[in-house]
PDB file of N, CA and C in Angstrom:
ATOM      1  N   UNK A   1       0.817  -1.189   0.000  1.00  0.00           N
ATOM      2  CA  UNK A   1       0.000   0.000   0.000  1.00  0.00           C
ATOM      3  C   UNK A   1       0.849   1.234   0.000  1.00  0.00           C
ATOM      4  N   UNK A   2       0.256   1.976   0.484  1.00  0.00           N
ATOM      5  CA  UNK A   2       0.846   3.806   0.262  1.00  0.00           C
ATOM      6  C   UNK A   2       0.294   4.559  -0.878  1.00  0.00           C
ATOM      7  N   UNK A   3       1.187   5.971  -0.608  1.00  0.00           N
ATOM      8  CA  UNK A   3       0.823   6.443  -1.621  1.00  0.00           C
ATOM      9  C   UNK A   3       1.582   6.727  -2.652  1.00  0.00           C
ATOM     10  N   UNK A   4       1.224   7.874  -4.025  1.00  0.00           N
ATOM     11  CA  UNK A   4       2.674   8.054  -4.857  1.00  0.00           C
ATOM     12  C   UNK A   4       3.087   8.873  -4.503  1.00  0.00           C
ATOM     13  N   UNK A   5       2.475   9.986  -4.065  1.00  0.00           N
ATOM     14  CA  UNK A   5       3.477  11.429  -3.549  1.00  0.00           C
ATOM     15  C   UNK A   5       2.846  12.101  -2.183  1.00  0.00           C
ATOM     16  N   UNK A   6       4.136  11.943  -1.668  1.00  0.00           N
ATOM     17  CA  UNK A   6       3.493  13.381  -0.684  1.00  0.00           C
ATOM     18  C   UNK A   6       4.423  14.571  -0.721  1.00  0.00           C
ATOM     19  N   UNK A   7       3.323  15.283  -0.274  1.00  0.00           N
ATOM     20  CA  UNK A   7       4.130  16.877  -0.389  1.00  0.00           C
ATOM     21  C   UNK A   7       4.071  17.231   1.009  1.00  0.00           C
ATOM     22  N   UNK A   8       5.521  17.053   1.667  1.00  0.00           N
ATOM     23  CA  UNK A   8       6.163  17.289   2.986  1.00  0.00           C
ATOM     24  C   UNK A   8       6.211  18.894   3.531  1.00  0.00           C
ATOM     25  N   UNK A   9       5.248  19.787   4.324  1.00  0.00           N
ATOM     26  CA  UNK A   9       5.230  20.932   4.681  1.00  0.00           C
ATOM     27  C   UNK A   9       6.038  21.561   5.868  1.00  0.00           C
ATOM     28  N   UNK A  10       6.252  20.298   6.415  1.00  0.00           N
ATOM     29  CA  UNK A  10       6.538  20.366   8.192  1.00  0.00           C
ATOM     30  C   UNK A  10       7.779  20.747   8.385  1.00  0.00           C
ATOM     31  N   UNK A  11       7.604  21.682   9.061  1.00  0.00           N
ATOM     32  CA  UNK A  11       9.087  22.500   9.879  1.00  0.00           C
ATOM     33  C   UNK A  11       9.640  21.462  10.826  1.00  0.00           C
ATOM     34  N   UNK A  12       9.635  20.275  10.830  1.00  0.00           N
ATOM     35  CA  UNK A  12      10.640  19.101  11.474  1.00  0.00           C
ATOM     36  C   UNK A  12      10.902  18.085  10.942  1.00  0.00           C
ATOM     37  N   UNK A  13      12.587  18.250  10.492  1.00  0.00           N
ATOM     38  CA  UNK A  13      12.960  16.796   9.751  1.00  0.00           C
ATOM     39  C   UNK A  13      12.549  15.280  10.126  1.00  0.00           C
ATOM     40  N   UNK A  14      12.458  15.369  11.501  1.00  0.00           N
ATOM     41  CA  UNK A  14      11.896  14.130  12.473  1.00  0.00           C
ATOM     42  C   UNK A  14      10.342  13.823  12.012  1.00  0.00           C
ATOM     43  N   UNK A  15       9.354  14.855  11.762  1.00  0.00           N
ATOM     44  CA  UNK A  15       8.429  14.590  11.123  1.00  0.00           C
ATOM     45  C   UNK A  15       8.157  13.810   9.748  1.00  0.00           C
ATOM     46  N   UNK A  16       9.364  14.596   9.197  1.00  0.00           N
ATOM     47  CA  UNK A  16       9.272  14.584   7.928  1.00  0.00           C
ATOM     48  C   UNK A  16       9.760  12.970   7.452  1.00  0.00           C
ATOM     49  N   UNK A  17      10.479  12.790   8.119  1.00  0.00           N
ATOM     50  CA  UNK A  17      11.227  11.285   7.710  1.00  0.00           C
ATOM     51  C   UNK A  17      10.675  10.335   8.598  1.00  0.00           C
ATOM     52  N   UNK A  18       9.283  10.252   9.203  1.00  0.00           N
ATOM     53  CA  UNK A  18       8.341   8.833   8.923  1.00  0.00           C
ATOM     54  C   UNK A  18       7.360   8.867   7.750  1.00  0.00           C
ATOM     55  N   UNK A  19       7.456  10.104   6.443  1.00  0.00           N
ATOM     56  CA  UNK A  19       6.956   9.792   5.577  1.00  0.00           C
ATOM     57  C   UNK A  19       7.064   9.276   4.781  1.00  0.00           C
ATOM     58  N   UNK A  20       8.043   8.839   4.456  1.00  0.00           N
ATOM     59  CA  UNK A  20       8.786   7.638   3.682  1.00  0.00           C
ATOM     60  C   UNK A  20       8.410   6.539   3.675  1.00  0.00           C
ATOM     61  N   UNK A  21       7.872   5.936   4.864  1.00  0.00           N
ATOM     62  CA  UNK A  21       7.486   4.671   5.360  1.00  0.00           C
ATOM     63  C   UNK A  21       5.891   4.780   4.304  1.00  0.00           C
ATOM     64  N   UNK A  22       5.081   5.925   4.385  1.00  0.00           N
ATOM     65  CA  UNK A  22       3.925   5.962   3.801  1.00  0.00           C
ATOM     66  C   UNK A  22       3.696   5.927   2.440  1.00  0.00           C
ATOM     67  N   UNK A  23       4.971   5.672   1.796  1.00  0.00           N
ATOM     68  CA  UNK A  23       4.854   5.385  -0.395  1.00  0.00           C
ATOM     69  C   UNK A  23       4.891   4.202  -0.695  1.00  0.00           C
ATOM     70  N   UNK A  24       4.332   4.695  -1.373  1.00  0.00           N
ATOM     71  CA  UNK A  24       4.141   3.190  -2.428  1.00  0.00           C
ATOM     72  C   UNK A  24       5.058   2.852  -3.117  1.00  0.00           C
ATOM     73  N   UNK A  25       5.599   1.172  -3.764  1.00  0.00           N
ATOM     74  CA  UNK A  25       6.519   1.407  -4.368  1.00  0.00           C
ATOM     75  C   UNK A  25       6.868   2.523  -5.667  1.00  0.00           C
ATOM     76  N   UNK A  26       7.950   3.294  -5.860  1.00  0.00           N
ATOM     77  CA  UNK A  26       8.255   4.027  -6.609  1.00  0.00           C
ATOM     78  C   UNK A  26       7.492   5.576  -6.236  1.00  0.00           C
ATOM     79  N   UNK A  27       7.311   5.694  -5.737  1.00  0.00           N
ATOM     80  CA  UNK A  27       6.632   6.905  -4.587  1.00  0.00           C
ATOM     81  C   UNK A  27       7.554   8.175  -4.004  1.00  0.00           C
ATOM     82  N   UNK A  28       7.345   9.112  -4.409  1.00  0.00           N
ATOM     83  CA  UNK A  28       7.946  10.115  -4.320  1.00  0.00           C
ATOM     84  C   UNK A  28       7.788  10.796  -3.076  1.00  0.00           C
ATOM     85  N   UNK A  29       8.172  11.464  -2.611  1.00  0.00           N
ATOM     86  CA  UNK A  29       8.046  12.407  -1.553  1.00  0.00           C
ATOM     87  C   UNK A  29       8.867  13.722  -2.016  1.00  0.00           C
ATOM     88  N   UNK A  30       8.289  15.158  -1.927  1.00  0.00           N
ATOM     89  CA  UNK A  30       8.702  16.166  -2.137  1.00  0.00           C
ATOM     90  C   UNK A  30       8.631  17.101  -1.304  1.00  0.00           C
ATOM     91  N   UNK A  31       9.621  17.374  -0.693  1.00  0.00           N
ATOM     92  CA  UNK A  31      10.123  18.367   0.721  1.00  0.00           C
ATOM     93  C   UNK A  31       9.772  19.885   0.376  1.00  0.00           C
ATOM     94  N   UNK A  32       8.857  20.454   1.110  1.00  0.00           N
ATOM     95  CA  UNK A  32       8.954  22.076   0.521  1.00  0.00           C
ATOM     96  C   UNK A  32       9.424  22.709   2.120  1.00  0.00           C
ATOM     97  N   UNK A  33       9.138  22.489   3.070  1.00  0.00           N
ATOM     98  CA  UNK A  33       9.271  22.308   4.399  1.00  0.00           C
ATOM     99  C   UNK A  33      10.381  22.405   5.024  1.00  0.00           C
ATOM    100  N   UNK A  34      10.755  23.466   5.682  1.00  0.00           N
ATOM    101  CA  UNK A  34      12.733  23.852   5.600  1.00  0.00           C
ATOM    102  C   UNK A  34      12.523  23.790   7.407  1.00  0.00           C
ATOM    103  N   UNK A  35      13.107  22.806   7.841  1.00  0.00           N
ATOM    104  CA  UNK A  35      13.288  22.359   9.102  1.00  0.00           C
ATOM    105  C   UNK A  35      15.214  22.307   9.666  1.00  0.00           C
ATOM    106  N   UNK A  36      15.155  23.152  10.987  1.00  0.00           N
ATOM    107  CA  UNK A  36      16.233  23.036  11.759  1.00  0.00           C
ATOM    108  C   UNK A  36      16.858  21.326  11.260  1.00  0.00           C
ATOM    109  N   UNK A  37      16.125  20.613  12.106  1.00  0.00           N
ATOM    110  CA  UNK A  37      16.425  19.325  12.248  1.00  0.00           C
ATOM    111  C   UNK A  37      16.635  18.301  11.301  1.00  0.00           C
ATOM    112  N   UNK A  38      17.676  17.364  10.712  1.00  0.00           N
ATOM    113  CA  UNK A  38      18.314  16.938  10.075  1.00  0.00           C
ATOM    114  C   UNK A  38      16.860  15.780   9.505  1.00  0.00           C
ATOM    115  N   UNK A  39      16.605  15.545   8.252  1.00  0.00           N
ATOM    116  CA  UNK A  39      15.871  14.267   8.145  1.00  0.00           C
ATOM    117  C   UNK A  39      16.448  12.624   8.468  1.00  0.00           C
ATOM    118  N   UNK A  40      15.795  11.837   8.840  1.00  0.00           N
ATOM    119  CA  UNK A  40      16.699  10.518   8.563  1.00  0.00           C
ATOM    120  C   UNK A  40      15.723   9.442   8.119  1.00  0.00           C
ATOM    121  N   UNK A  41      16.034   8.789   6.992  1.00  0.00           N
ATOM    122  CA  UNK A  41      15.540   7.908   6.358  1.00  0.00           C
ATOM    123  C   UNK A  41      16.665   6.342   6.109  1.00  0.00           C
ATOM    124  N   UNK A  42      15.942   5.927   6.320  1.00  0.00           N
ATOM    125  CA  UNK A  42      16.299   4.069   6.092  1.00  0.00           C
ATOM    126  C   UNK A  42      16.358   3.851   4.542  1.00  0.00           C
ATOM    127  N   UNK A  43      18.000   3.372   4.664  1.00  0.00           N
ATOM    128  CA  UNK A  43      18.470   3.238   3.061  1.00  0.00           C
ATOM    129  C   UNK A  43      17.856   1.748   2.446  1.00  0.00           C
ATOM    130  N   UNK A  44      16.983   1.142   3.162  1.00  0.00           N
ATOM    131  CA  UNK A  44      16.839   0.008   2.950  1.00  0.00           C
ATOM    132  C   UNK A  44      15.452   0.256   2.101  1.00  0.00           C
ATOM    133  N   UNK A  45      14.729   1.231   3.113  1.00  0.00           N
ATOM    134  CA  UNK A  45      13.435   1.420   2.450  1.00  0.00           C
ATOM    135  C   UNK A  45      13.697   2.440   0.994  1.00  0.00           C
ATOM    136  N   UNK A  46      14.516   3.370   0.825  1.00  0.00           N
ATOM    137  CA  UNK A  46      14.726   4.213  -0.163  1.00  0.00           C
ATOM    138  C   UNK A  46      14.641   2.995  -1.369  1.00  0.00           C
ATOM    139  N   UNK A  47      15.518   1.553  -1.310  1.00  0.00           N
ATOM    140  CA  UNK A  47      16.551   1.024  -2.262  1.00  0.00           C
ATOM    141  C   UNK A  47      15.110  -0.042  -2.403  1.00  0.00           C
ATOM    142  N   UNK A  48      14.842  -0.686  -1.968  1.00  0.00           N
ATOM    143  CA  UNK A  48      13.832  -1.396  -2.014  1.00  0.00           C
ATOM    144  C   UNK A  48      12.551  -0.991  -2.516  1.00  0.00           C
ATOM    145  N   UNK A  49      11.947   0.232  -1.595  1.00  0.00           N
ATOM    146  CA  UNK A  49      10.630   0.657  -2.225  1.00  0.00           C
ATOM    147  C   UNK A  49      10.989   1.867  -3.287  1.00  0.00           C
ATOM    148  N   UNK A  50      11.857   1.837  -3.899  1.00  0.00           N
ATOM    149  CA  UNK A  50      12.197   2.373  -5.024  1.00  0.00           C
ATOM    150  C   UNK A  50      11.460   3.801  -4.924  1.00  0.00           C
ATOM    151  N   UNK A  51      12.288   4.909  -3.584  1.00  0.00           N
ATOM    152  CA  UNK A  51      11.690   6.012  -3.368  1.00  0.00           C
ATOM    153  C   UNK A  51      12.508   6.783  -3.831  1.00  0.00           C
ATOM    154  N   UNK A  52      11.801   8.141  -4.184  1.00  0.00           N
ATOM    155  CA  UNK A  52      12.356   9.010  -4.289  1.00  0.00           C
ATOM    156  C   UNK A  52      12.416  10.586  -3.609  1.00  0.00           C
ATOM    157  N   UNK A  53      13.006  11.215  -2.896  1.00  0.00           N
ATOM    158  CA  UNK A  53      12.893  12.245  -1.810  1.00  0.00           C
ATOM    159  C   UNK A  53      13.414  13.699  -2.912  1.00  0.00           C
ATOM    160  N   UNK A  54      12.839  14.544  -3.125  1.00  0.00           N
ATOM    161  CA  UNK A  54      13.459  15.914  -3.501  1.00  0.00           C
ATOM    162  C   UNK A  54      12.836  16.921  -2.685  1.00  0.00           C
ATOM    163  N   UNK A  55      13.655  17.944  -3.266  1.00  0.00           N
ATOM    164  CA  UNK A  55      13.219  19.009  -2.391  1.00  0.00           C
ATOM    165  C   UNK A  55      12.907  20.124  -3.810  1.00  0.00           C
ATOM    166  N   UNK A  56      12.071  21.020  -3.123  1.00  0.00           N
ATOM    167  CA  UNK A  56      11.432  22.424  -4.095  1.00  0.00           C
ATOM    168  C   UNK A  56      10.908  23.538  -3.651  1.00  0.00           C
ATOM    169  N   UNK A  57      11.238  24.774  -3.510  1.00  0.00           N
ATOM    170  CA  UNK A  57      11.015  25.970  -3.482  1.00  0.00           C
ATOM    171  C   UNK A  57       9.144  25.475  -3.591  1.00  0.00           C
ATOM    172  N   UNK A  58       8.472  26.843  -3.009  1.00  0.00           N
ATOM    173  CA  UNK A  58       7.080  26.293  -3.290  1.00  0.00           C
ATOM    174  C   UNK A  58       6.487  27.282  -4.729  1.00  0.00           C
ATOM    175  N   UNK A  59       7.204  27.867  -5.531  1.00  0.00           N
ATOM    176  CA  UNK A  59       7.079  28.114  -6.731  1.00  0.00           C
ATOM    177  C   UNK A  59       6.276  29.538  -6.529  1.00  0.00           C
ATOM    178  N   UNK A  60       5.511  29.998  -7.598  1.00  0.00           N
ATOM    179  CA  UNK A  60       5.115  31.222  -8.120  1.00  0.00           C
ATOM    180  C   UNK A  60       3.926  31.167  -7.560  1.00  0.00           C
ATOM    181  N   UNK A  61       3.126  32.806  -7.646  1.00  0.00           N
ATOM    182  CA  UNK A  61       1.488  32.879  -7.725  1.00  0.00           C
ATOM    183  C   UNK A  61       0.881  32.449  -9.014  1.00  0.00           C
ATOM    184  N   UNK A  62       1.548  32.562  -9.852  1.00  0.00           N
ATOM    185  CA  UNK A  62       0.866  31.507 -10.613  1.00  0.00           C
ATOM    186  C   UNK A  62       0.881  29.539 -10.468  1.00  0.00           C
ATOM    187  N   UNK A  63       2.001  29.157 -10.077  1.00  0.00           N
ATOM    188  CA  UNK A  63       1.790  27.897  -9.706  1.00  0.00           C
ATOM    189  C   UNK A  63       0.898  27.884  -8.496  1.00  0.00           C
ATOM    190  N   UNK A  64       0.441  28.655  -7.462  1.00  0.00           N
ATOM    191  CA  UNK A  64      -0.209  28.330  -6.426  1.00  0.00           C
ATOM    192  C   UNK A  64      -1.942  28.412  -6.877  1.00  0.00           C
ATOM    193  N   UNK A  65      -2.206  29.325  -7.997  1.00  0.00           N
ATOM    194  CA  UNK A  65      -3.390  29.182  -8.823  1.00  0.00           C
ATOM    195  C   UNK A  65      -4.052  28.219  -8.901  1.00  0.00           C
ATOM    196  N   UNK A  66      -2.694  27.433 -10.346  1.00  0.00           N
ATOM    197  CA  UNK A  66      -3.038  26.232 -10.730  1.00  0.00           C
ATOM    198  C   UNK A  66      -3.084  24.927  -9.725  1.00  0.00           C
ATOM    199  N   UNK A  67      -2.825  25.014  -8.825  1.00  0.00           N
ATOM    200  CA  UNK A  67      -2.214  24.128  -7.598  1.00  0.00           C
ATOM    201  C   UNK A  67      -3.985  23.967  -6.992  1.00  0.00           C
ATOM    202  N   UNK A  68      -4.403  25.248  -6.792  1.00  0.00           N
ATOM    203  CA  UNK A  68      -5.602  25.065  -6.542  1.00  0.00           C
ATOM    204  C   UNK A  68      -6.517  24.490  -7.315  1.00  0.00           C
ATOM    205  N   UNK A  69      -6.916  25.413  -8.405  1.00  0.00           N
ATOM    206  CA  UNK A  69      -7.415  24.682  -9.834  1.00  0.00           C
ATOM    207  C   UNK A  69      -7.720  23.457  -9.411  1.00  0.00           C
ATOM    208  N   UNK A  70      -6.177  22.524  -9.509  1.00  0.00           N
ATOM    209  CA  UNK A  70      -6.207  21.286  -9.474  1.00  0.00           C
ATOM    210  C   UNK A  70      -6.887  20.693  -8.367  1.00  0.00           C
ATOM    211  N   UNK A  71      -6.233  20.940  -7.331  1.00  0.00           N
ATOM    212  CA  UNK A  71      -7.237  20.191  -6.067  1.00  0.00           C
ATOM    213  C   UNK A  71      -8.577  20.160  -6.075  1.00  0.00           C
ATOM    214  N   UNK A  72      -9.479  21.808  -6.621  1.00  0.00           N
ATOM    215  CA  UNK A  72     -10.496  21.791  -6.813  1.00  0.00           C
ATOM    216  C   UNK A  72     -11.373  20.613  -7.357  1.00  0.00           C
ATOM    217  N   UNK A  73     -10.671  20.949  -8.829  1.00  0.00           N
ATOM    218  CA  UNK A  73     -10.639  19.716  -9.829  1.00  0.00           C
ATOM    219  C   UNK A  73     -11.018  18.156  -9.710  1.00  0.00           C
ATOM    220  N   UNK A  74      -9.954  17.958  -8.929  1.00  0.00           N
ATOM    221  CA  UNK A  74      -9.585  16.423  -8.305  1.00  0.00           C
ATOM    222  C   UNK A  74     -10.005  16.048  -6.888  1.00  0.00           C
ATOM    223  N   UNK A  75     -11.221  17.537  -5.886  1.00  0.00           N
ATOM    224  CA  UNK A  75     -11.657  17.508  -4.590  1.00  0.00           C
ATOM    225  C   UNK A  75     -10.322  16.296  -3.857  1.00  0.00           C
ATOM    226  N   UNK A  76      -9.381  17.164  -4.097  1.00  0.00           N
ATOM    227  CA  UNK A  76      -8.139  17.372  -2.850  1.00  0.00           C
ATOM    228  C   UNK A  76      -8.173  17.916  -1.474  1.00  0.00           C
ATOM    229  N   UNK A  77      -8.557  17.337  -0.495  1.00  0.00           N
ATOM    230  CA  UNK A  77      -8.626  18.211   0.795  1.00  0.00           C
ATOM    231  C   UNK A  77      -7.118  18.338   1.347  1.00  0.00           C
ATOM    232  N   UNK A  78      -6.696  19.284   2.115  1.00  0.00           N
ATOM    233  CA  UNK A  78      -5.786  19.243   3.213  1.00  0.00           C
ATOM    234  C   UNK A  78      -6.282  18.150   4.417  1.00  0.00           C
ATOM    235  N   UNK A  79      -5.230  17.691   4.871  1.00  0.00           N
ATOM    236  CA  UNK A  79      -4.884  17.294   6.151  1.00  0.00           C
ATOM    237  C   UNK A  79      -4.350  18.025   7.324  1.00  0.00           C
ATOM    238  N   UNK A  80      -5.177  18.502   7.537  1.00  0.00           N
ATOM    239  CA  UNK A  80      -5.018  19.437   9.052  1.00  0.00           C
ATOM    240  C   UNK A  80      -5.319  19.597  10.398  1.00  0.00           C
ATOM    241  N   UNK A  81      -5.074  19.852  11.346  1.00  0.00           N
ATOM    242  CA  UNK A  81      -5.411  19.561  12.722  1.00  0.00           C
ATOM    243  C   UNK A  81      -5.886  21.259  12.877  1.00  0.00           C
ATOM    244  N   UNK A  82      -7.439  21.505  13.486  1.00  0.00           N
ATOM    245  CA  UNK A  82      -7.723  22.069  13.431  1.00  0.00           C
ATOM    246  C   UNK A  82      -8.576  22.685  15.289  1.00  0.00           C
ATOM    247  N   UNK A  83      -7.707  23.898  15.539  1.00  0.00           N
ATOM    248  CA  UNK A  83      -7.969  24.382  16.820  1.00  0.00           C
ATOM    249  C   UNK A  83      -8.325  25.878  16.781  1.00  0.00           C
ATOM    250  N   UNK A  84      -8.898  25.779  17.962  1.00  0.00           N
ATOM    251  CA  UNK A  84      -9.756  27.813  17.869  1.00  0.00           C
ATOM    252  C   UNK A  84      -8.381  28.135  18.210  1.00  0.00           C
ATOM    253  N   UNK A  85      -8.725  29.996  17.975  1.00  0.00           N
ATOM    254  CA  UNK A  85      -7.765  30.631  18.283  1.00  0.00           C
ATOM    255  C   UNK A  85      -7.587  31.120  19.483  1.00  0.00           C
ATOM    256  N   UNK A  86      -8.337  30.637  20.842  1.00  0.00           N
ATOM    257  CA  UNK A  86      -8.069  30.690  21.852  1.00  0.00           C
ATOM    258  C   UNK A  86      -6.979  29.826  22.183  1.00  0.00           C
ATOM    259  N   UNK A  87      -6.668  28.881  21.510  1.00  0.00           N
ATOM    260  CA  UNK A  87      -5.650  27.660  21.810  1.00  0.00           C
ATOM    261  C   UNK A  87      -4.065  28.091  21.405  1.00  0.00           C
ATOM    262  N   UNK A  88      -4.466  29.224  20.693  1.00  0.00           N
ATOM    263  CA  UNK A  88      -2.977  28.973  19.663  1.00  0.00           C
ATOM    264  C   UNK A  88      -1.833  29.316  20.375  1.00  0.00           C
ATOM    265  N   UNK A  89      -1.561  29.410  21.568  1.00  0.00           N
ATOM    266  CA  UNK A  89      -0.351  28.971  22.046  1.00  0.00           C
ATOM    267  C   UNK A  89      -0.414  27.669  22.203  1.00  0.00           C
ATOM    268  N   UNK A  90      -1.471  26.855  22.563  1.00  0.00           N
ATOM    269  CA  UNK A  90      -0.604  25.440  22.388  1.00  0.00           C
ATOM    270  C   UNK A  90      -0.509  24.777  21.066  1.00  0.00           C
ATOM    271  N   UNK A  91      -1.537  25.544  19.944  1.00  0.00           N
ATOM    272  CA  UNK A  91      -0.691  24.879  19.281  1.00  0.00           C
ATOM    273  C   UNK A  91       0.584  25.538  18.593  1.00  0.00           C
ATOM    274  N   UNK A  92       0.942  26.688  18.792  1.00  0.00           N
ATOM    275  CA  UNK A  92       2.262  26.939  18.783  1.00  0.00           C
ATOM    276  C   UNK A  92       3.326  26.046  19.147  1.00  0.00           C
ATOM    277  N   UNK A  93       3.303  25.347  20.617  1.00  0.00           N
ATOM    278  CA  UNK A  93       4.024  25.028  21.374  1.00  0.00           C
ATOM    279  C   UNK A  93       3.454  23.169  20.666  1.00  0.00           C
ATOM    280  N   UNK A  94       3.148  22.899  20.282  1.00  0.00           N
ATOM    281  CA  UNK A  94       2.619  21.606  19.356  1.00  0.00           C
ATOM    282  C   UNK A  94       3.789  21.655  18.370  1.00  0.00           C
ATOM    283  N   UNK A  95       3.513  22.674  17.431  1.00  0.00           N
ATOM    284  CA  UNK A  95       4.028  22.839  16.210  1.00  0.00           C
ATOM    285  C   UNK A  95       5.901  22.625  16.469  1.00  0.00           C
ATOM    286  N   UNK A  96       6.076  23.797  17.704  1.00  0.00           N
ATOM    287  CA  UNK A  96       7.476  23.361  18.265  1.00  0.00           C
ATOM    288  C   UNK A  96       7.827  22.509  18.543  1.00  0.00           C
ATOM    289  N   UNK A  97       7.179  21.425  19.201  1.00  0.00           N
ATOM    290  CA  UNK A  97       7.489  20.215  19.737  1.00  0.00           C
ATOM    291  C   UNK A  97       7.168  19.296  18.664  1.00  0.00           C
ATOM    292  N   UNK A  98       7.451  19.302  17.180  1.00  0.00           N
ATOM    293  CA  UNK A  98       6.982  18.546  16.391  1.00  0.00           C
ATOM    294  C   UNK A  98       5.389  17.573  16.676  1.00  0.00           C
ATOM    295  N   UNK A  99       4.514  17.715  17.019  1.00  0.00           N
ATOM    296  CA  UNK A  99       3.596  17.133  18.043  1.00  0.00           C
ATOM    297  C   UNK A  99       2.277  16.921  17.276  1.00  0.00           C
ATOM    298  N   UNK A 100       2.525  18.174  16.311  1.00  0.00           N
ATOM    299  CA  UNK A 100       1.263  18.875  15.267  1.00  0.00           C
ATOM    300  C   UNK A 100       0.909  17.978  14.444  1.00  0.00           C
ATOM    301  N   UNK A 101      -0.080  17.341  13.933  1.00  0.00           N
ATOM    302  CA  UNK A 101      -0.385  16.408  12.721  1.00  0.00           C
ATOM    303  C   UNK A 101      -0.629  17.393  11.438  1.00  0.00           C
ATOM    304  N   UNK A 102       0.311  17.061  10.624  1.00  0.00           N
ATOM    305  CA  UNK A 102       0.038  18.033   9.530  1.00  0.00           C
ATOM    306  C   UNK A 102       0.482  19.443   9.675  1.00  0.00           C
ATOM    307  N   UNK A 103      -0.071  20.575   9.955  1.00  0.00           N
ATOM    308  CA  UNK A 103      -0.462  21.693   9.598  1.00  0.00           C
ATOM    309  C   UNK A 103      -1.606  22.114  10.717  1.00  0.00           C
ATOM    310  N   UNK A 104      -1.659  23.071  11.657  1.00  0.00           N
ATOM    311  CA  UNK A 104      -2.400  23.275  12.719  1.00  0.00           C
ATOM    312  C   UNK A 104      -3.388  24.254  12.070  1.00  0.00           C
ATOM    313  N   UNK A 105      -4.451  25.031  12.192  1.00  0.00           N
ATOM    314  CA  UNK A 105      -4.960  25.532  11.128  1.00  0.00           C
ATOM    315  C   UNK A 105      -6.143  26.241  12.533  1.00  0.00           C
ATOM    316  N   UNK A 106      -5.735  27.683  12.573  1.00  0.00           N
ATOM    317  CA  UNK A 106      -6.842  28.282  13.710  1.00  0.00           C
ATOM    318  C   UNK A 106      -7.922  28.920  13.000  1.00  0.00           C
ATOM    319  N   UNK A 107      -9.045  28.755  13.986  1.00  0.00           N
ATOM    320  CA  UNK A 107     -10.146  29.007  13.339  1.00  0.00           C
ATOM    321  C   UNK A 107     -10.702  30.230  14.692  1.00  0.00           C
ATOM    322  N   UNK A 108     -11.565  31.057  14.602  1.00  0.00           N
ATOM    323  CA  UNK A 108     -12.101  32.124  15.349  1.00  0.00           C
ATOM    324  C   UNK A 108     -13.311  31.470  16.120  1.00  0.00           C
ATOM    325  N   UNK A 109     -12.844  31.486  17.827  1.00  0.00           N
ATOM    326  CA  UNK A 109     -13.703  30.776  18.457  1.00  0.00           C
ATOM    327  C   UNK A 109     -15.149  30.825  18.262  1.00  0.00           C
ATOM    328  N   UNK A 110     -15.948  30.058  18.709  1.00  0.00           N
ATOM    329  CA  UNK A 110     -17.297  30.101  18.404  1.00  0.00           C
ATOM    330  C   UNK A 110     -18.041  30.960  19.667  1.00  0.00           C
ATOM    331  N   UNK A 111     -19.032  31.611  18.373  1.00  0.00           N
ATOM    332  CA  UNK A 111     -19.488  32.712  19.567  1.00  0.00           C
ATOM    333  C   UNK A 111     -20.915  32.327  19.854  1.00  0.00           C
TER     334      UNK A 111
END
């Protein structure tokens, strides 16, 4: 199982490198996500599940257009963990502690 690509956002290399485990054979992973912390991946799984890891700038306002477009298109959701904005120091302090699933995403408490 897995998938073919993911697109890696997360400000922690430690995050970032149990996604590897989640491709499919020949399955890409593409880093946009510029983290302090070093990634580490298992050369066994790279060589075997025939992965591939790059990295990419997150491109233009025009690629972020079409980026949408597409998801639209193809009803692409995000994966996000989603907390009011009364919270957002912890999830600040989430996001720091690598802790965050995804992308924390505040929303304006309910009134």
């Amino acid at each position: 199982g897995g998938t073919d690509a993911i697109l890696a956002t997360a400000p922690s290399g430690k995050a970032m490198s149990g996604l590897v485990n989640g491709l499919a054979v020949r399955g890409k992973l593409l880093v946009i996500g510029i983290a302090a912390d070093p990634m580490e991946v298992s050369t066994g799984s790279l060589v075997f599940g025939m992965h591939t890891i790059s990295g990419s700038t997150t491109g233009s306002v025009q690629d972020e257009q079409e980026t949408i477009a597409f998801s639209t298109l193809e009803n692409v959701e995000p994966m996000v963990e989603i907390m009011s904005l009364s919270k957002a120091r912890e999830a600040y302090d989430r996001m720091m502690d690598a802790k965050a699933r995804f992308r924390v995403v505040l929303v304006p408490d309910a009134s």
